[in-house]
C-alpha atoms as a PDB file:
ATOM      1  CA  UNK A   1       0.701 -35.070   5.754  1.00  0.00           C
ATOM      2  CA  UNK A   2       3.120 -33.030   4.388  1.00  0.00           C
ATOM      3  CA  UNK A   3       3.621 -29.482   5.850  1.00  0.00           C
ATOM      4  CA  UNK A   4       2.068 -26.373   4.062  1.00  0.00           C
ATOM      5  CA  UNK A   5       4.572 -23.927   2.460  1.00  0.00           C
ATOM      6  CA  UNK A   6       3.226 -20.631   1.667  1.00  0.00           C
ATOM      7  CA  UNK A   7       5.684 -19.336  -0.860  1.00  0.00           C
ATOM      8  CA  UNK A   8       4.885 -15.600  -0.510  1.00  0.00           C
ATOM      9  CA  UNK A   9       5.476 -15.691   3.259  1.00  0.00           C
ATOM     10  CA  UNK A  10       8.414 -12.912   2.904  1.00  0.00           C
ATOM     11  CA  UNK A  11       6.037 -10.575   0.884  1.00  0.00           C
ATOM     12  CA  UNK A  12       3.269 -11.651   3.690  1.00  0.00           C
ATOM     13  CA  UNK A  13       6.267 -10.417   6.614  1.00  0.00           C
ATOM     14  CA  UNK A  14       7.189  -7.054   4.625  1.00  0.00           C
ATOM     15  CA  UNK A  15       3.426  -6.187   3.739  1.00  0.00           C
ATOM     16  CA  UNK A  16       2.792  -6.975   7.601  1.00  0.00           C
ATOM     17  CA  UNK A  17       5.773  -4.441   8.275  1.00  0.00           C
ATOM     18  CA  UNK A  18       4.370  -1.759   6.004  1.00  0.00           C
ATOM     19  CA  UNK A  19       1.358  -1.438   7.292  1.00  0.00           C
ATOM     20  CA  UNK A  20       2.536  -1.583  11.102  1.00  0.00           C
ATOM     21  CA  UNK A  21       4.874   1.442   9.930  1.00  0.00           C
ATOM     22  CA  UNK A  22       1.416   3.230   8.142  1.00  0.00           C
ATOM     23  CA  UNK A  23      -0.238   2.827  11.481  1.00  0.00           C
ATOM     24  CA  UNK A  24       2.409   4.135  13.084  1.00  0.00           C
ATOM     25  CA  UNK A  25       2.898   7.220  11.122  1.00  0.00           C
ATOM     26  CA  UNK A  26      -1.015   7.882  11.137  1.00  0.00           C
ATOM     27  CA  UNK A  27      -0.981   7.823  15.070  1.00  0.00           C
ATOM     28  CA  UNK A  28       1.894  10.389  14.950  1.00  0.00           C
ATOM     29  CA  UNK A  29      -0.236  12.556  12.273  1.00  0.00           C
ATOM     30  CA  UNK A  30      -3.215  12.358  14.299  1.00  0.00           C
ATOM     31  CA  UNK A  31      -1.099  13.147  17.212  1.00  0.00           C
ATOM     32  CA  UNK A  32       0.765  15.898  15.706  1.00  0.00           C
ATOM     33  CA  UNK A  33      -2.619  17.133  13.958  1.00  0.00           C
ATOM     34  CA  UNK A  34      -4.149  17.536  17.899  1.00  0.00           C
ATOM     35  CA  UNK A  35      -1.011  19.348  18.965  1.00  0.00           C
ATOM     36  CA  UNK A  36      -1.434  22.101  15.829  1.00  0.00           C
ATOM     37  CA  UNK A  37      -5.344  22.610  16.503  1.00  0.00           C
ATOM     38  CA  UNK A  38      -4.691  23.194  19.786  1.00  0.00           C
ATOM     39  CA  UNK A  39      -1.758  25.979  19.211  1.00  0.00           C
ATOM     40  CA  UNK A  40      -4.513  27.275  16.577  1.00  0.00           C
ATOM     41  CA  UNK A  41      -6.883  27.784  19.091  1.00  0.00           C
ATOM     42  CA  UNK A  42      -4.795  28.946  21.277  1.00  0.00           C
ATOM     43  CA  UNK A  43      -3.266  31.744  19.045  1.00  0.00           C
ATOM     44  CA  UNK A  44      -6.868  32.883  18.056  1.00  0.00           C
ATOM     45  CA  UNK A  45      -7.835  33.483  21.816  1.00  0.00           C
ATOM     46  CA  UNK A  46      -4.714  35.472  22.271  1.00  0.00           C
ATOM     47  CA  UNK A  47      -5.778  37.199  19.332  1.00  0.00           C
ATOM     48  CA  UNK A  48      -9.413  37.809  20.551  1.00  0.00           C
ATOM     49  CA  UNK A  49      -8.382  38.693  23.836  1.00  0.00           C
ATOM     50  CA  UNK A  50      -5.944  41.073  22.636  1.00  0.00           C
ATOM     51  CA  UNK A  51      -9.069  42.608  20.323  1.00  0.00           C
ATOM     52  CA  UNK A  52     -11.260  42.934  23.284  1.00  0.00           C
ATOM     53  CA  UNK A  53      -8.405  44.805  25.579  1.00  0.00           C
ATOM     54  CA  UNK A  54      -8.423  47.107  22.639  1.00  0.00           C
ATOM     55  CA  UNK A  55     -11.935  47.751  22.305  1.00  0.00           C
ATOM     56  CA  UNK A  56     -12.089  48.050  26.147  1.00  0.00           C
ATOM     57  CA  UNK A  57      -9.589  50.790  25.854  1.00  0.00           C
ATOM     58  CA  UNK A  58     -11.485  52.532  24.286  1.00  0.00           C
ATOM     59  CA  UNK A  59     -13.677  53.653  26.479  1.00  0.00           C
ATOM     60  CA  UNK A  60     -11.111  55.467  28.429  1.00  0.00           C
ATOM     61  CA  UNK A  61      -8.444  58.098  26.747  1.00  0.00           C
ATOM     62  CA  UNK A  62      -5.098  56.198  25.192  1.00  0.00           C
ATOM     63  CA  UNK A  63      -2.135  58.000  24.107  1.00  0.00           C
ATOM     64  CA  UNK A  64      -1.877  57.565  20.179  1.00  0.00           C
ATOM     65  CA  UNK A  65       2.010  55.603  21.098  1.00  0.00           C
ATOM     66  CA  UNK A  66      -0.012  53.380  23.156  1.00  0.00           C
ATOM     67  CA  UNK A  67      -3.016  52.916  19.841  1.00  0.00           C
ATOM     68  CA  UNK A  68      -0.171  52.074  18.065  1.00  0.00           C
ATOM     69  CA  UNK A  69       1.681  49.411  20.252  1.00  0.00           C
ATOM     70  CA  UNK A  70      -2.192  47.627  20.963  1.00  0.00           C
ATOM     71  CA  UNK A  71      -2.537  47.724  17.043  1.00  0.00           C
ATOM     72  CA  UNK A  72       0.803  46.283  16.278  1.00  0.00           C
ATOM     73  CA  UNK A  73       0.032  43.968  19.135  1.00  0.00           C
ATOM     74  CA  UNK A  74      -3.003  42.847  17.449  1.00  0.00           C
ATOM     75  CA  UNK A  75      -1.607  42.551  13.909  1.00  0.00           C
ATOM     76  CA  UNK A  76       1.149  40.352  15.506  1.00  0.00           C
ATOM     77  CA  UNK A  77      -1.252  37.829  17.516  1.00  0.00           C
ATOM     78  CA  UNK A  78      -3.764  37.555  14.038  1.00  0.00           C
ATOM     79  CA  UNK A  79      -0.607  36.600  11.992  1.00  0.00           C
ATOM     80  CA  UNK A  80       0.584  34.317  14.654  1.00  0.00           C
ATOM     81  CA  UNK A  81      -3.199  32.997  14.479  1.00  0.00           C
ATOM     82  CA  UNK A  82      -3.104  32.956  10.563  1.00  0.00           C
ATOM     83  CA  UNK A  83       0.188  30.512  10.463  1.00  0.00           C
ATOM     84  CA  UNK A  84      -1.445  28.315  13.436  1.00  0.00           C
ATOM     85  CA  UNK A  85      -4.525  27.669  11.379  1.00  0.00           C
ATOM     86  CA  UNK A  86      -1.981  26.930   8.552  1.00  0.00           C
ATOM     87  CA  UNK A  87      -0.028  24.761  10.285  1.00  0.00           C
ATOM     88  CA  UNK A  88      -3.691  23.155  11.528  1.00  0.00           C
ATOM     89  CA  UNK A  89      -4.791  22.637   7.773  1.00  0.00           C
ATOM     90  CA  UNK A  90      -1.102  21.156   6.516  1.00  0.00           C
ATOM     91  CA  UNK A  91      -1.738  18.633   9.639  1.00  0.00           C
ATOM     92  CA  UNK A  92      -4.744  17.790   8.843  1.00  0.00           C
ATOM     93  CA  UNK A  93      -3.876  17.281   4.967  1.00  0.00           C
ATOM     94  CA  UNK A  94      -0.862  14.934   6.631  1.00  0.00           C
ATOM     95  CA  UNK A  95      -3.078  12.851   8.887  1.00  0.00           C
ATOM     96  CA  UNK A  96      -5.435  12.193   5.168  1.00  0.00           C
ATOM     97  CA  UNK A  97      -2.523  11.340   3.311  1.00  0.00           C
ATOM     98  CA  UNK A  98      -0.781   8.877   5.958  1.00  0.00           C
ATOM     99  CA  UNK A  99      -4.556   7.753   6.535  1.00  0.00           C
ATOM    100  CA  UNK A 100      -4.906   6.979   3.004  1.00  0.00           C
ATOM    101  CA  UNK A 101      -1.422   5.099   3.233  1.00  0.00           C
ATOM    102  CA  UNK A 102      -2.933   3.225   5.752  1.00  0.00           C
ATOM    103  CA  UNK A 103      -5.576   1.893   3.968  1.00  0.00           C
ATOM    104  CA  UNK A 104      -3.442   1.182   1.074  1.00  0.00           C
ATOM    105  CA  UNK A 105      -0.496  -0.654   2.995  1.00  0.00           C
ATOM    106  CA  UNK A 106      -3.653  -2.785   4.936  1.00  0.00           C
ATOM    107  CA  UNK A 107      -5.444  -3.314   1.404  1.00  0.00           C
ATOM    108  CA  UNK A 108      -2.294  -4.703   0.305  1.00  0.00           C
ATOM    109  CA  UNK A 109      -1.533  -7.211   3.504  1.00  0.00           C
ATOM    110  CA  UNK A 110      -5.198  -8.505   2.830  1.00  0.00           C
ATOM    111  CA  UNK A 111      -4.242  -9.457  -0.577  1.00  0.00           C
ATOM    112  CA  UNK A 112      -1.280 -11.602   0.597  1.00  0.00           C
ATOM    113  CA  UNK A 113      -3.358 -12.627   3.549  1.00  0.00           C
ATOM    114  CA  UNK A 114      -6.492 -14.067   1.328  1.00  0.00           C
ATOM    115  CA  UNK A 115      -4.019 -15.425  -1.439  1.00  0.00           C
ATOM    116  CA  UNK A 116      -2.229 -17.425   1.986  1.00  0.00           C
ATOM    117  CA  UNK A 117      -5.855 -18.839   3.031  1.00  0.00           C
ATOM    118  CA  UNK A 118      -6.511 -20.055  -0.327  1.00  0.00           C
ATOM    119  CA  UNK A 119      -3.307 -21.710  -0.543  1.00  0.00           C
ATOM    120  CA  UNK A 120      -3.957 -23.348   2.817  1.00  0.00           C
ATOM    121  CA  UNK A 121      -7.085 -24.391   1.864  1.00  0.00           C
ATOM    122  CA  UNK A 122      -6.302 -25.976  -1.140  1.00  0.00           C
ATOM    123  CA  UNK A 123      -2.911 -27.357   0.721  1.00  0.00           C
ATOM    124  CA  UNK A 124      -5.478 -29.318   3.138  1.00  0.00           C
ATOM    125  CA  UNK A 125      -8.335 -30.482   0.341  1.00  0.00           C
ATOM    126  CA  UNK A 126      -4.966 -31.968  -1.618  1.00  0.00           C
ATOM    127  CA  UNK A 127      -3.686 -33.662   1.742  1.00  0.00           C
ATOM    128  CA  UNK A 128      -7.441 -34.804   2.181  1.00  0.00           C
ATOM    129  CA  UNK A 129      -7.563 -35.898  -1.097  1.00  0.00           C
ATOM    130  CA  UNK A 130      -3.951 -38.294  -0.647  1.00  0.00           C
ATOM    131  CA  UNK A 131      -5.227 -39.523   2.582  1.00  0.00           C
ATOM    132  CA  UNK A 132      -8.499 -40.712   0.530  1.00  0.00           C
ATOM    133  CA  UNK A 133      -6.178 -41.657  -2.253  1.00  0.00           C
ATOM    134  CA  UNK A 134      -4.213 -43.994   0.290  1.00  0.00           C
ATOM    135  CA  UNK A 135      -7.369 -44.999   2.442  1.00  0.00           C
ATOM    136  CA  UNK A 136      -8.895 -46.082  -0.932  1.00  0.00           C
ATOM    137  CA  UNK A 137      -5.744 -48.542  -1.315  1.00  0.00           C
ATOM    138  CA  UNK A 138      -5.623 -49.873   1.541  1.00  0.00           C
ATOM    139  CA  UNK A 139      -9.341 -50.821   1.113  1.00  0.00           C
ATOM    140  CA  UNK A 140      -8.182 -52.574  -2.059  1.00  0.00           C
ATOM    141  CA  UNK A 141      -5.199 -54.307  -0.986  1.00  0.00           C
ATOM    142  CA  UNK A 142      -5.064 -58.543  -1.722  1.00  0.00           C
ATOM    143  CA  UNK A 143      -5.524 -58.952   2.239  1.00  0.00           C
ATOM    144  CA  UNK A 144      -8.913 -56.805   2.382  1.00  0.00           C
ATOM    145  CA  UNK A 145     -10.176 -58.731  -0.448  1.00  0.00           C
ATOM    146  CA  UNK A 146      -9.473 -62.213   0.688  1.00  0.00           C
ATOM    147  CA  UNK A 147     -10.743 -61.535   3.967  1.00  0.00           C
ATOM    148  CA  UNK A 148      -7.794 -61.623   5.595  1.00  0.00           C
ATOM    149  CA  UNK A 149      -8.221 -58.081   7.212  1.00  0.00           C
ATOM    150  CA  UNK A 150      -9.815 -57.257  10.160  1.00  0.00           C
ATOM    151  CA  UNK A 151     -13.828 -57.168  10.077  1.00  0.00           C
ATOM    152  CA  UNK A 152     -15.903 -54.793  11.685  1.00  0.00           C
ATOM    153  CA  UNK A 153     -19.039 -56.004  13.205  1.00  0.00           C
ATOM    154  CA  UNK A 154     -22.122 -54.226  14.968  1.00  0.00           C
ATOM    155  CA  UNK A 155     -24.446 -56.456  17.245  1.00  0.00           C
ATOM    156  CA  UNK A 156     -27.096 -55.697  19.128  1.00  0.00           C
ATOM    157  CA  UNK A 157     -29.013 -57.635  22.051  1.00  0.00           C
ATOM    158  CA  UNK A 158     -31.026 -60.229  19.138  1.00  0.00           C
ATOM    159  CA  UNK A 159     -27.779 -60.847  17.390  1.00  0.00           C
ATOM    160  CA  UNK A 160     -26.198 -60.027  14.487  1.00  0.00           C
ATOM    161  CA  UNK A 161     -27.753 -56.730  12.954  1.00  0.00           C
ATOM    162  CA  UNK A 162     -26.818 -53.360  11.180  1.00  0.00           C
ATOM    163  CA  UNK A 163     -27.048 -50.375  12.177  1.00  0.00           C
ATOM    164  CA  UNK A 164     -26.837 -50.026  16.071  1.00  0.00           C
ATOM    165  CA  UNK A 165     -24.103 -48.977  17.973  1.00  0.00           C
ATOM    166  CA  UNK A 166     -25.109 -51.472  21.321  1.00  0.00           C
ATOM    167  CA  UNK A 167     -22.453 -54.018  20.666  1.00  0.00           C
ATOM    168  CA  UNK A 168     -19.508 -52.808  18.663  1.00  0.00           C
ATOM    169  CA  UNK A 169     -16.102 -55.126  18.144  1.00  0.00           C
ATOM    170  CA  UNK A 170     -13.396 -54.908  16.222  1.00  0.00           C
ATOM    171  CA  UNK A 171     -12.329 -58.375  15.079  1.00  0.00           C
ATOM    172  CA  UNK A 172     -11.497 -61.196  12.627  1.00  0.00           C
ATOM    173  CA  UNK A 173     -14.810 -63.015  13.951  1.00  0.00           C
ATOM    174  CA  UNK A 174     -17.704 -61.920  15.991  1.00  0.00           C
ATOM    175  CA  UNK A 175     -17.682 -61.546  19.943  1.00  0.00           C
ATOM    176  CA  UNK A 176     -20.543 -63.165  21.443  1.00  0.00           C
ATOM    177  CA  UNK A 177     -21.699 -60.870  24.584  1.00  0.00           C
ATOM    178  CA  UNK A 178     -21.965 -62.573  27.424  1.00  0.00           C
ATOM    179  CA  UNK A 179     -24.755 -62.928  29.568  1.00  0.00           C
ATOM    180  CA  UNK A 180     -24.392 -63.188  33.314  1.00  0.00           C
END
């Protein structure tokens, strides 16, 4: 039998490569993505806690310096929110794109990967077919047909029958069994 060959085996290895690399990215996106939702959240609770210190201030006479400094305050923490929830949407738009990368680079190893189990499969039904090619001769060859090949006989305990498996022997004649 001859041994199989698969002729796109280096676009197989690189398409294998690309998509262990899309993988990899998408873990760091999706990584990277639960980093900037968490600094999100964590700006907008500085930014609500900041709000309710305000409000809670209120209820007891502030200086107008001090309004001013808890405003600022507040205007600072809400734009520091704003660019966290930006940063939390860009991440997010990274971890679809390297997700749809991901599909794509696996899409394309499955190609290579079914056109490599056709060509296996049709690599063994043509080694089959030249071991059936060669069986057939050998069936035909000048010894087989002048009975000069080996016979195969199937007996049973009456004798000489077929079908059976009781009394198999390989053989130019038939074995008698013996009987003891």
């Amino acid at each position: 039998m001859k041994r199989f060959h698969f002729s796109l085996r280096s676009v197989a290895v690189v398409r294998a490569h690309r998509e262990l690399r899309a993988r990899q990215a998408l873990a760091a996106a999706l990584q990277a993505c639960a980093e900037a939702e968490a600094r999100s959240a964590a700006a907008r609770a500085r930014a609500v806690e900041t709000a309710s210190e305000i409000t809670a201030g209120r209820s007891r006479p502030v200086r107008a310096a001090d309004q001013v400094m808890f405003a600022a305050l507040h205007r600072r923490e809400c734009a520091l929110a704003a660019e966290a929830d930006a940063a939390a949407a860009a991440a997010r738009a990274e971890v679809a794109n390297r997700r749809d990368a991901c599909i794509e680079a696996s899409r394309q190893l499955k190609i290579v990967t079914r056109l490599e189990e056709r060509a296996r499969a049709a690599h063994r039904d043509s080694c089959f077919a030249f071991e059936q090619q060669q069986m057939d001769e050998l069936s035909r060859s000048p010894s087989a047909v002048r009975g000069g090949g080996s016979t195969f006989s199937v007996k049973t305990a009456a004798g000489r029958a077929e079908g059976g498996i009781t009394g198999a022997g390989f053989g130019s004649r038939p074995v008698e069994k013996s009987r003891n």
